[in-house]
Structures are given as structure tokens and as C-alpha cells.
Protein backbone atom coordinates (compact mmCIF):
# COMPACT_ATOMS: atom_id res chain seq x y z
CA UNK A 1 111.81 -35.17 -262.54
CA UNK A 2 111.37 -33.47 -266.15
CA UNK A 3 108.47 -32.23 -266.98
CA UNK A 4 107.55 -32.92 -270.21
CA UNK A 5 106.04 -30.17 -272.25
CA UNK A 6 106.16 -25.76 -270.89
CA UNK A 7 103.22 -23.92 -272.14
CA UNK A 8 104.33 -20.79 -273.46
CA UNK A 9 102.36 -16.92 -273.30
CA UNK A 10 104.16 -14.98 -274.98
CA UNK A 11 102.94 -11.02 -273.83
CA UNK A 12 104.05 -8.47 -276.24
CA UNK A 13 103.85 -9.42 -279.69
CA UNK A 14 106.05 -7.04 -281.41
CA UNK A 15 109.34 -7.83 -283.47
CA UNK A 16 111.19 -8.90 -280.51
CA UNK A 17 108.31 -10.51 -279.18
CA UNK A 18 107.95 -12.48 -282.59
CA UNK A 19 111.45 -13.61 -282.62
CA UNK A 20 111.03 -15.84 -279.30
CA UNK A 21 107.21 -16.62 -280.51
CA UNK A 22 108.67 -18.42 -283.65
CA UNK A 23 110.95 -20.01 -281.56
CA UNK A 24 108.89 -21.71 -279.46
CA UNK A 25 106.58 -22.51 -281.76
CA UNK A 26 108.57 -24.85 -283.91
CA UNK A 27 112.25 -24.41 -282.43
CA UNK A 28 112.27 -25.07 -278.66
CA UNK A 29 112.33 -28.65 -277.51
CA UNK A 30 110.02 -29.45 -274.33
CA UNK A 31 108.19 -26.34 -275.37
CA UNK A 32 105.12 -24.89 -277.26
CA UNK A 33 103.65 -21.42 -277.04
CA UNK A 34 99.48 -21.63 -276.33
CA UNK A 35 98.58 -17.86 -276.09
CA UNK A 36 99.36 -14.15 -277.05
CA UNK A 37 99.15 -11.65 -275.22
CA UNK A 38 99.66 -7.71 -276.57
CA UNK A 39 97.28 -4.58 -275.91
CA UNK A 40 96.94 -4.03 -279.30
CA UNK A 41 93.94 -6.44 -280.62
CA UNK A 42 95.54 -6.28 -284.71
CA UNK A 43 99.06 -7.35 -283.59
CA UNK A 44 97.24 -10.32 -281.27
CA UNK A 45 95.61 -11.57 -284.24
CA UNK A 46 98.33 -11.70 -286.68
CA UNK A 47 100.87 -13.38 -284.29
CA UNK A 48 97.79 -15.94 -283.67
CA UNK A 49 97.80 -16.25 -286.90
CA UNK A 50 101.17 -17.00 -287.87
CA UNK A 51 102.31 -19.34 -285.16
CA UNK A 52 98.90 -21.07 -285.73
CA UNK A 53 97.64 -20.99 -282.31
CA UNK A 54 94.12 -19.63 -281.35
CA UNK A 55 93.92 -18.28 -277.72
CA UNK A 56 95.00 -14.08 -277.97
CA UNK A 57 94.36 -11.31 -275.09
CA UNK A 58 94.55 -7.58 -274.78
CA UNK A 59 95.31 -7.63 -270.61
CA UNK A 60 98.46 -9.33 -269.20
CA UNK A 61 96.12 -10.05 -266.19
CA UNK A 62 93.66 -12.07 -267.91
CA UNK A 63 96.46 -14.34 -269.77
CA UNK A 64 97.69 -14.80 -266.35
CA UNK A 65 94.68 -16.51 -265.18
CA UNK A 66 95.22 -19.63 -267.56
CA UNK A 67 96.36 -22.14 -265.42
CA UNK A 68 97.72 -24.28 -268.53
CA UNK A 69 100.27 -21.64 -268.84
CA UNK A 70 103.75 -22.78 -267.13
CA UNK A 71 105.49 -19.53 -268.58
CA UNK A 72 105.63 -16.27 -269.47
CA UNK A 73 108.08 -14.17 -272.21
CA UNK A 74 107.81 -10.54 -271.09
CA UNK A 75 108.82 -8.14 -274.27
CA UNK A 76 106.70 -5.03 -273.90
CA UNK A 77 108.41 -1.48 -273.39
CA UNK A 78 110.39 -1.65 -270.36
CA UNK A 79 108.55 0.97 -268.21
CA UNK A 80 105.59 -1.87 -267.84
CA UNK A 81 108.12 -4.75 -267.22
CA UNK A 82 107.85 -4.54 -263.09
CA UNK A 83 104.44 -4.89 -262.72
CA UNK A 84 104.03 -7.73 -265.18
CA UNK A 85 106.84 -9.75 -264.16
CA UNK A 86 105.57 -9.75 -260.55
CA UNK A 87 101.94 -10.29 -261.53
CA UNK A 88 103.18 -13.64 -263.05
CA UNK A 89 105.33 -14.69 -260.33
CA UNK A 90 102.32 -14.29 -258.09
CA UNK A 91 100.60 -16.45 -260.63
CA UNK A 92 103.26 -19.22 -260.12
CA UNK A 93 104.46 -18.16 -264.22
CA UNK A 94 108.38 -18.80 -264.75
CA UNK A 95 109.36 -15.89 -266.43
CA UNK A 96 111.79 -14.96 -269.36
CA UNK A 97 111.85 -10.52 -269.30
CA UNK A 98 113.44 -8.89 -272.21
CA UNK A 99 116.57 -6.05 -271.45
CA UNK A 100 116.66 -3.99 -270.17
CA UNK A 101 114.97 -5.62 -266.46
CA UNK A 102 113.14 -2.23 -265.43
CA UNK A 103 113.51 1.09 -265.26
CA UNK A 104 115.70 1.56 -261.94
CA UNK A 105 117.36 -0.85 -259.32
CA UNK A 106 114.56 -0.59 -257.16
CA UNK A 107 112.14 -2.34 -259.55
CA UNK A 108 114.40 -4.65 -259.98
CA UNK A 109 114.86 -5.63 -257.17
CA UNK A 110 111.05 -6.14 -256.21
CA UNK A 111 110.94 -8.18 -259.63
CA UNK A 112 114.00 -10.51 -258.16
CA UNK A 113 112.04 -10.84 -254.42
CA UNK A 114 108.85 -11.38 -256.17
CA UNK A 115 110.11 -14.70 -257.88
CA UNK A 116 111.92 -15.97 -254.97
CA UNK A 117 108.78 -15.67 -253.28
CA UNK A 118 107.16 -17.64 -255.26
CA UNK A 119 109.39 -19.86 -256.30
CA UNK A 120 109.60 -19.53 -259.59
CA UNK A 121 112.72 -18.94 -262.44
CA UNK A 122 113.45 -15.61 -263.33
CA UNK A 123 115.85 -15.06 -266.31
CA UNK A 124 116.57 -11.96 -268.60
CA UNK A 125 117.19 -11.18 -272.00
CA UNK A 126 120.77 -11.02 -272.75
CA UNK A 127 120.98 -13.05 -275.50
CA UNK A 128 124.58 -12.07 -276.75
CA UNK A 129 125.69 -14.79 -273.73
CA UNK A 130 124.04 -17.55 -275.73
CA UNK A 131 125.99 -16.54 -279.19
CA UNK A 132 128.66 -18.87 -280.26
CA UNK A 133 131.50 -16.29 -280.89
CA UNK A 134 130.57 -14.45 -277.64
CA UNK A 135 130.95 -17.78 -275.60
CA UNK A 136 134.39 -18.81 -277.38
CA UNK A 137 135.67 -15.20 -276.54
CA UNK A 138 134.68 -16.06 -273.17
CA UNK A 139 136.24 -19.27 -272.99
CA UNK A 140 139.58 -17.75 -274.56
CA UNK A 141 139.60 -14.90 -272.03
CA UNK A 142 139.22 -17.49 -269.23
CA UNK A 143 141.51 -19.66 -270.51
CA UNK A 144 144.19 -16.71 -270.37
CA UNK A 145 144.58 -17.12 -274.08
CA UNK A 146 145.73 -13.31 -274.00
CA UNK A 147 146.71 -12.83 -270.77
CA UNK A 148 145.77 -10.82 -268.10
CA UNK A 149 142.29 -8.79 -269.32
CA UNK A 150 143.27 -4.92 -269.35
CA UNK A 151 140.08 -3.69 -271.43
CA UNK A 152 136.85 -4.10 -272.36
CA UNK A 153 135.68 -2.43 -276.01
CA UNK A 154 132.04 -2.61 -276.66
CA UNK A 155 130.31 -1.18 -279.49
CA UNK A 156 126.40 -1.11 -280.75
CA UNK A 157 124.96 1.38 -283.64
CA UNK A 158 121.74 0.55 -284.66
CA UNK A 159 120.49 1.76 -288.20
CA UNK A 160 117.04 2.79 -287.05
CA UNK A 161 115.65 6.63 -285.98
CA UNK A 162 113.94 5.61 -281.70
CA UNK A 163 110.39 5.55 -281.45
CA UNK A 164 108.70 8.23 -280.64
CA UNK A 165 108.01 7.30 -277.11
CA UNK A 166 111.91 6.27 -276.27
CA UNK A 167 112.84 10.53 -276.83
CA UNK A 168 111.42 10.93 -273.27
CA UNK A 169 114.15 9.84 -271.13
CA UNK A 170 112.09 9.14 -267.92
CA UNK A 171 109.98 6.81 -269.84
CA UNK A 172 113.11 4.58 -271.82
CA UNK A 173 116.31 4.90 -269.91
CA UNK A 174 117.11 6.63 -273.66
CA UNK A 175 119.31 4.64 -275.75
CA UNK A 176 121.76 2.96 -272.85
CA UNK A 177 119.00 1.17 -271.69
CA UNK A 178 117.04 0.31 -274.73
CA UNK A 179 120.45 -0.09 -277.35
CA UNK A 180 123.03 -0.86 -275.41
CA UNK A 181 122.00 -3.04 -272.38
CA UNK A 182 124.04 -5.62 -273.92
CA UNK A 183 127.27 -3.50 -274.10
CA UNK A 184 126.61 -3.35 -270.24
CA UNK A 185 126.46 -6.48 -270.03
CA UNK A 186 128.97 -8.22 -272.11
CA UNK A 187 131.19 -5.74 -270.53
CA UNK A 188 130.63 -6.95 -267.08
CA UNK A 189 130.12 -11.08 -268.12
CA UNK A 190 134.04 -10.82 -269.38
CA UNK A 191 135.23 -8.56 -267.17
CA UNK A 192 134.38 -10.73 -264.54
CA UNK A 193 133.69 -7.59 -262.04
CA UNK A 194 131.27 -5.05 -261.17
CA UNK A 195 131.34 -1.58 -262.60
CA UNK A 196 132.93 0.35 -260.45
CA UNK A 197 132.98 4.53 -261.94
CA UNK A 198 131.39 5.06 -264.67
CA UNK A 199 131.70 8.75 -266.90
CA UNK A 200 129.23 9.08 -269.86
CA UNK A 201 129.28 12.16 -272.72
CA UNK A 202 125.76 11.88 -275.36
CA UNK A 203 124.13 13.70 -277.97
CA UNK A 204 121.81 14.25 -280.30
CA UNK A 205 122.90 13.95 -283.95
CA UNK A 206 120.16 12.51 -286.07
CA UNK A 207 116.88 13.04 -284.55
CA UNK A 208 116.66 16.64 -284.69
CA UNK A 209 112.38 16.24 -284.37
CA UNK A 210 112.89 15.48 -280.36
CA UNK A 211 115.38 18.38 -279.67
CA UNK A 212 112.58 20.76 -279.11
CA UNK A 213 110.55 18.83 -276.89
CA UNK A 214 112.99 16.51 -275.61
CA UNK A 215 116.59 18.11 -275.28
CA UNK A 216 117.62 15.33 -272.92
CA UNK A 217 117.31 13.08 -275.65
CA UNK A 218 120.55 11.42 -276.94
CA UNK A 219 121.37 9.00 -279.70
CA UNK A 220 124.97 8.96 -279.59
CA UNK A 221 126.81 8.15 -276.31
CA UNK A 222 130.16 6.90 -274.97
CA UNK A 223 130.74 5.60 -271.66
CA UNK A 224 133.87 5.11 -269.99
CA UNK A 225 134.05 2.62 -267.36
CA UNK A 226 136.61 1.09 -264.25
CA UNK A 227 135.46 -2.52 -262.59
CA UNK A 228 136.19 -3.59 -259.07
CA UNK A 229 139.23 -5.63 -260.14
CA UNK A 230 141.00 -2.81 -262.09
CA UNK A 231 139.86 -4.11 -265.62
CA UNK A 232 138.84 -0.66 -267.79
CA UNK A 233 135.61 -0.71 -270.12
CA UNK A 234 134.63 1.74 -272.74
CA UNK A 235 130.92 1.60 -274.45
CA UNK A 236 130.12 3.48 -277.92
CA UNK A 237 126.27 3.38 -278.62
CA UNK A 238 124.16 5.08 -281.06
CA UNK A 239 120.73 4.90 -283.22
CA UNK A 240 119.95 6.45 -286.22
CA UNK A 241 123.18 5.49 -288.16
CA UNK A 242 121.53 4.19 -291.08
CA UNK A 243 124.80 2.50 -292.38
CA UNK A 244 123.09 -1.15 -291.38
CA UNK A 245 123.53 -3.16 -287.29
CA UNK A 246 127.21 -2.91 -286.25
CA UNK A 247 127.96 -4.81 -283.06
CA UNK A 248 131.78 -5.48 -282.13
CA UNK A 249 133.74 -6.25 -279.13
CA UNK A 250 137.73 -5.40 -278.52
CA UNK A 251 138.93 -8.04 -275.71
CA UNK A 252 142.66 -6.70 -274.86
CA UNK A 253 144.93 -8.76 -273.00
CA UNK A 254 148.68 -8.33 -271.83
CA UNK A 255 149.26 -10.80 -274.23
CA UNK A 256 147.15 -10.64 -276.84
CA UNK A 257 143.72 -9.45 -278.09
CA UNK A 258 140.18 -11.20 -279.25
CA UNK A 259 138.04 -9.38 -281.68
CA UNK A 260 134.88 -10.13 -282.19
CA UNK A 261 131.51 -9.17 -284.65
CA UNK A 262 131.79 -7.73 -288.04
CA UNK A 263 129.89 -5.32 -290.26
CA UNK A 264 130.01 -7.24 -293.67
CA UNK A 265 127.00 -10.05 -293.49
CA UNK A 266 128.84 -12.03 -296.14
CA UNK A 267 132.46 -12.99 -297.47
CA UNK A 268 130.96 -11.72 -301.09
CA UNK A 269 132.78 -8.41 -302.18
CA UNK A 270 131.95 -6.79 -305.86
CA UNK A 271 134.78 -5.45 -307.32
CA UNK A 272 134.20 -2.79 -310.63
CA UNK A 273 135.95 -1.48 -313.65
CA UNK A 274 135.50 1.92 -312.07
CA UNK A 275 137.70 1.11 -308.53
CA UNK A 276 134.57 0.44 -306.46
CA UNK A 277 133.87 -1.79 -304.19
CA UNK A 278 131.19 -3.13 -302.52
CA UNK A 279 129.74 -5.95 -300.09
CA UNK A 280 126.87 -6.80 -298.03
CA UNK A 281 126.41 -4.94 -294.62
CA UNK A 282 124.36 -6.47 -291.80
CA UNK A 283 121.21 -4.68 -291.57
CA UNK A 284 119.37 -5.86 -288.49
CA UNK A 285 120.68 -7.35 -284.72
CA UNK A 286 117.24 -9.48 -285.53
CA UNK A 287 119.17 -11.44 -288.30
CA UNK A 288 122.67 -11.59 -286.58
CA UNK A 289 121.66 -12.96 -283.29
CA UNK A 290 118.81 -15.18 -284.80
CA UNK A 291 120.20 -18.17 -283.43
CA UNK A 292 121.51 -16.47 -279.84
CA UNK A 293 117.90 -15.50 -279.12
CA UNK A 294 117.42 -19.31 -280.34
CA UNK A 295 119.78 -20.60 -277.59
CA UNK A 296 118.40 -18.70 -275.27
CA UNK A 297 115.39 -19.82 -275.14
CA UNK A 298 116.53 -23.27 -275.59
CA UNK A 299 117.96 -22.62 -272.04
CA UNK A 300 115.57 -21.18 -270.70
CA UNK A 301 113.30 -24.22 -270.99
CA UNK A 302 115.65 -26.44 -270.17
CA UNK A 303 116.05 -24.76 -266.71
CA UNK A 304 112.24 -24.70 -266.38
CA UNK A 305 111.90 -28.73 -266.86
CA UNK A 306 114.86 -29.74 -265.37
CA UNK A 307 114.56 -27.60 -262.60
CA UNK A 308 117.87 -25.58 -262.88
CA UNK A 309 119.77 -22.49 -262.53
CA UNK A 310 118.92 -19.75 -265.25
CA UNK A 311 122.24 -18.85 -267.35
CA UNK A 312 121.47 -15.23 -266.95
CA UNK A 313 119.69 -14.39 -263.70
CA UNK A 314 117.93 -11.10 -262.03
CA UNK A 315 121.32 -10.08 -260.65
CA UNK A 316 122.24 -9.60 -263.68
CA UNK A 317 119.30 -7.64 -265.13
CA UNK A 318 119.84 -5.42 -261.99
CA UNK A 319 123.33 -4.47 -262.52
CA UNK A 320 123.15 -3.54 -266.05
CA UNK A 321 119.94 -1.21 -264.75
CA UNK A 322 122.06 0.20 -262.19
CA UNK A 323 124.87 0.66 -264.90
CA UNK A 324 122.22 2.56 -267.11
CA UNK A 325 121.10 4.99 -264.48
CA UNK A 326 124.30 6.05 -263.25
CA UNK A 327 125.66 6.89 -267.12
CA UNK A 328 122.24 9.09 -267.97
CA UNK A 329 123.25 10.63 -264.41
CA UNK A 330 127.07 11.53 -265.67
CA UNK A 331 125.53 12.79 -268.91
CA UNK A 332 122.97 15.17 -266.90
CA UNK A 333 125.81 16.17 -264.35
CA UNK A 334 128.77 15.84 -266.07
CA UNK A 335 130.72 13.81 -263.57
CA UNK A 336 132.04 10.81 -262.60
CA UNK A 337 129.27 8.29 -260.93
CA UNK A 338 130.61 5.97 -258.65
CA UNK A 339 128.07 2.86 -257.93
């Protein structure tokens, strides 16, 4: 049987937060969002406001207690993700969690047995599985368009300096968690393995106001990667490069390659008298993925009312966690992790 309408909460009502609020607000079939949730009483109001809805709270656990509510999108910082993704499973709330899952596999895995528990869908924020060039690639690679896969090149720079908070490692996982979660796993999606070794190098090269109090702090990093099956990965992350969002993916074959993701926003280039040249640069992953985050929460509904399998489970949350810990561990110790 399909149910016919999912009450959304949505519970953190930053820009991420926003992006899925809109969405369900206008965009998602089957669904409509009926409450805000965010600590911060300012940002409640004016995502109230603009999605037109009138029911806002400050505590997760009070939202919770709205039995109209079918479902819950968790996008606060990820150090708060465990205990409010098992709150709402106890509460019988489906739940969509932003990347990355939690802080460490443990958490993770209470977050996955918490849900089976009670019986409700768990799915996780890894929207890049839901965008149309990232699916095609997949179905290329599958196809054995190019072969037999060999490697695995994933880049993400993002143009903005980290908050404040993310320069303390313990608290974000630093930027493999918070940037490049979805390097992880896009990696592992078209790899079709597990990571197997991992060996990560980092530094600091544009936020020189957390090298003082935070010289673990990194906003550059590489990671170099073997799966199970033999495939190799490599990973190239930063923040703070200023130059606008570049997100690209290398898919080598034996026979072939598949590229994917470019800088330039638009075909428009501006040639001048003086030999420049210029075009327009994607500034923002919030404008290039617009309709990925679109799809999927499109899917997640769907699996809600229909009663089916998430597209991108706990599992998955867990192994990119597990992925992030054991490359800030080569960067601290300067070896090879095996996981």
C-alpha cells in the first residue's frame, strides 16, 4: 500500500538544510515539510518563513514528539548526528542523515541497529549517486564500456575558508569527512569494492589563523587508496581555494577512460583584443548538484511510501566513516592503514 502524503521535519536549518527544505516544500511528490527544527531561534524563523510553514523548534527532542511527523532530514554538524538519528528511530521517524553518518564506525553502527530496531528507513546523504552524469559513468563502467576498471580519480576543492569549529579535528573528522565524504564514496560506488589500504599526506595552506591552536588542522589532503578487488583509488581534497567548486572524477579502464565534472559553469568564453580570455567558473557544489540533492530526496520518499529499499543505505554511511578515520590516522602516523 502507498501512503499518500510524508510529513517532513526538517532539523538543521542551515544552507544544506535549506536545500532539501525547498525541496520538499514545492519539489518532492508524496511529500510536504510541516516543521523546523534548528537550535538557533533566528534561523527557525526565517526558514518558517520562507517555505511558508508555521510550526519551528529549538530541541530535536521536542520536534520528535509530533506524531504527524513521518520523517526526519538530519543536517546539523556531524558530531550531533548519532544521538539524533537514534532519538528519531525510537520515535518511529524514517530518517534521511546528511554525510558524513557520524563521527566513527562505532556510532554508526548504533545509528544502523537503532533503525532496524525500529523498523524504520535509514538513508544518507550522498547525493552525487542521484546526479545524472555520475549514474551514466556508472552505467558505462558496468557496461565495460572501457574495460576492465584499473583506477579511481576523485577530486573536490571547495572555494570557502572551514568554520571555525571544523579546525578541531576531534570535533569534524577535518576536511575528509566534512569535504570529501563524497570522494569516499564515489570511489567505492564504482569501484565496486571495499577500501582495502589506505595512505593519506595533508596540510595546512590557507588557514594560517588555526595553525596555532590547531596544528592538526589540514585543508589540503591526498589519499591514496587499494580496494579488495585490486582496483587503485586516489582522492585530492582541499578548502580554501577560492578559485570557485571544482569536482571531477577520472574513471580509467584497460580500454578506455570516462571523465566526468568540469570547472567552467557555462559554454560562454570572452575572448579580448588584449589575448585574454575568460569564462564562467562554478562557484558553489549548492548550484551544481541542485538537482542531485533534488533526486535524492525524490528517492527517498519514494522508498518511504512505497515501502522500499533506500538507494544509499547505513552501510554505506559507515564505510565512508571508516574510510575517513583511517586517512586522518595515516596523516597523524604517517603510514599505511589497512581497514
Amino acid at each position: 500500500m502507498i501512503k499518500d502524503r510524508v510529513n517532513i521535519c526538517l532539523i538543521g536549518a542551515g544552507r544544506a538544510g535549506m536545500i532539501h527544505g525547498r525541496n520538499f516544500a514545492s519539489r518532492v511528490p508524496g511529500a510536504c515539510i510541516i516543521s523546523v527544527c534548528d537550535p538557533s531561534e533566528e534561523a527557525c524563523a526565517a526558514a518558517a518563513g520562507e517555505l511558508g510553514i508555521t510550526d519551528t523548534f529549538t530541541d530535536y527532542r521536542e520536534a520528535l514528539k509530533d506524531e504527524r511527523v513521518d520523517a526526519v532530514v538530519v543536517v546539523t554538524p556531524t558530531a550531533y548526528h548519532r544521538d539524533i538519528v537514534i532519538a528519531a528511530a525510537k520515535a518511529g521517524k524514517h530518517i534521511l542523515c546528511e554525510k558524513p553518518m557520524a563521527m566513527n564506525a562505532q556510532e554508526c553502527e548504533e545509528m544502523i541497529q537503532a533503525a532496524e530496531e525500529n523498523h524504520v528507513k535509514l538513508q544518507v546523504g550522498f547525493m552525487r549517486r542521484f546526479d545524472a552524469s555520475f549514474v551514466r559513468a556508472k552505467e558505462l563502467l558496468d557496461s565495460g564500456a572501457v574495460g576492465d576498471l584499473v583506477l579511481v580519480k576523485s577530486l573536490t576543492r571547495g572555494p570557502s575558508i572551514p568554520k571555525p569549529w571544523m579546525y578541531d579535528i576531534h570535533k569534524s573528522n577535518g576536511p575528509l569527512a566534512e569535504v570529501n565524504s563524497h570522494d569516499i564514496d564515489t570511489m567505492r560506488w564504482f569501484s565496486g569494492s571495499e577500501f582495502q589500504t589506505v595512505y593519506a599526506l595533508a596540510g595546512n595552506y590557507h588557514c594560517g589563523d588555526a595553525r596555532q591552536d590547531f596544528p592538526d588542522f589540514y585543508d589540503n589532503v591526498i589519499l591514496n587508496a587499494r580496494f579488495a578487488n585490486g582496483v587503485l583509488g586516489c582522492l585530492d581534497g582541499a578548502q580554501g581555494v577560492r578559485y570557485g567548486y571544482d569536482a571531477r572524477v577520472e574513471i580509467l579502464g584497460t580500454k578506455g577512460s570516462i571523465m566526468l565534472g568540469d570547472l567552467q559553469d557555462k559554454t560562454t568564453v570572452v575572448y579580448t583584443m588584449d589575448g585574454g580570455k575568460t569564462a564562467d567558473v562554478v562557484q558553489s557544489w549548492m548550484h551544481l548538484f541542485r538537482e542531485a540533492y533534488l533526486n535524492e530526496d525524490i528517492s527517498f520518499v519514494k522508498a518511504v511510501r512505497e515501502d522500499g529499499p533506500v538507494l544509499v543505505t547505513g552501510r554505506d554511511g559507515l564505510m565512508a566513516v571508516r574510510v575517513v578515520n583511517a586517512g586522518n590516522q595515516s596523516i597523524v602516523t604517517g603510514n599505511v592503514v589497512e581497514l
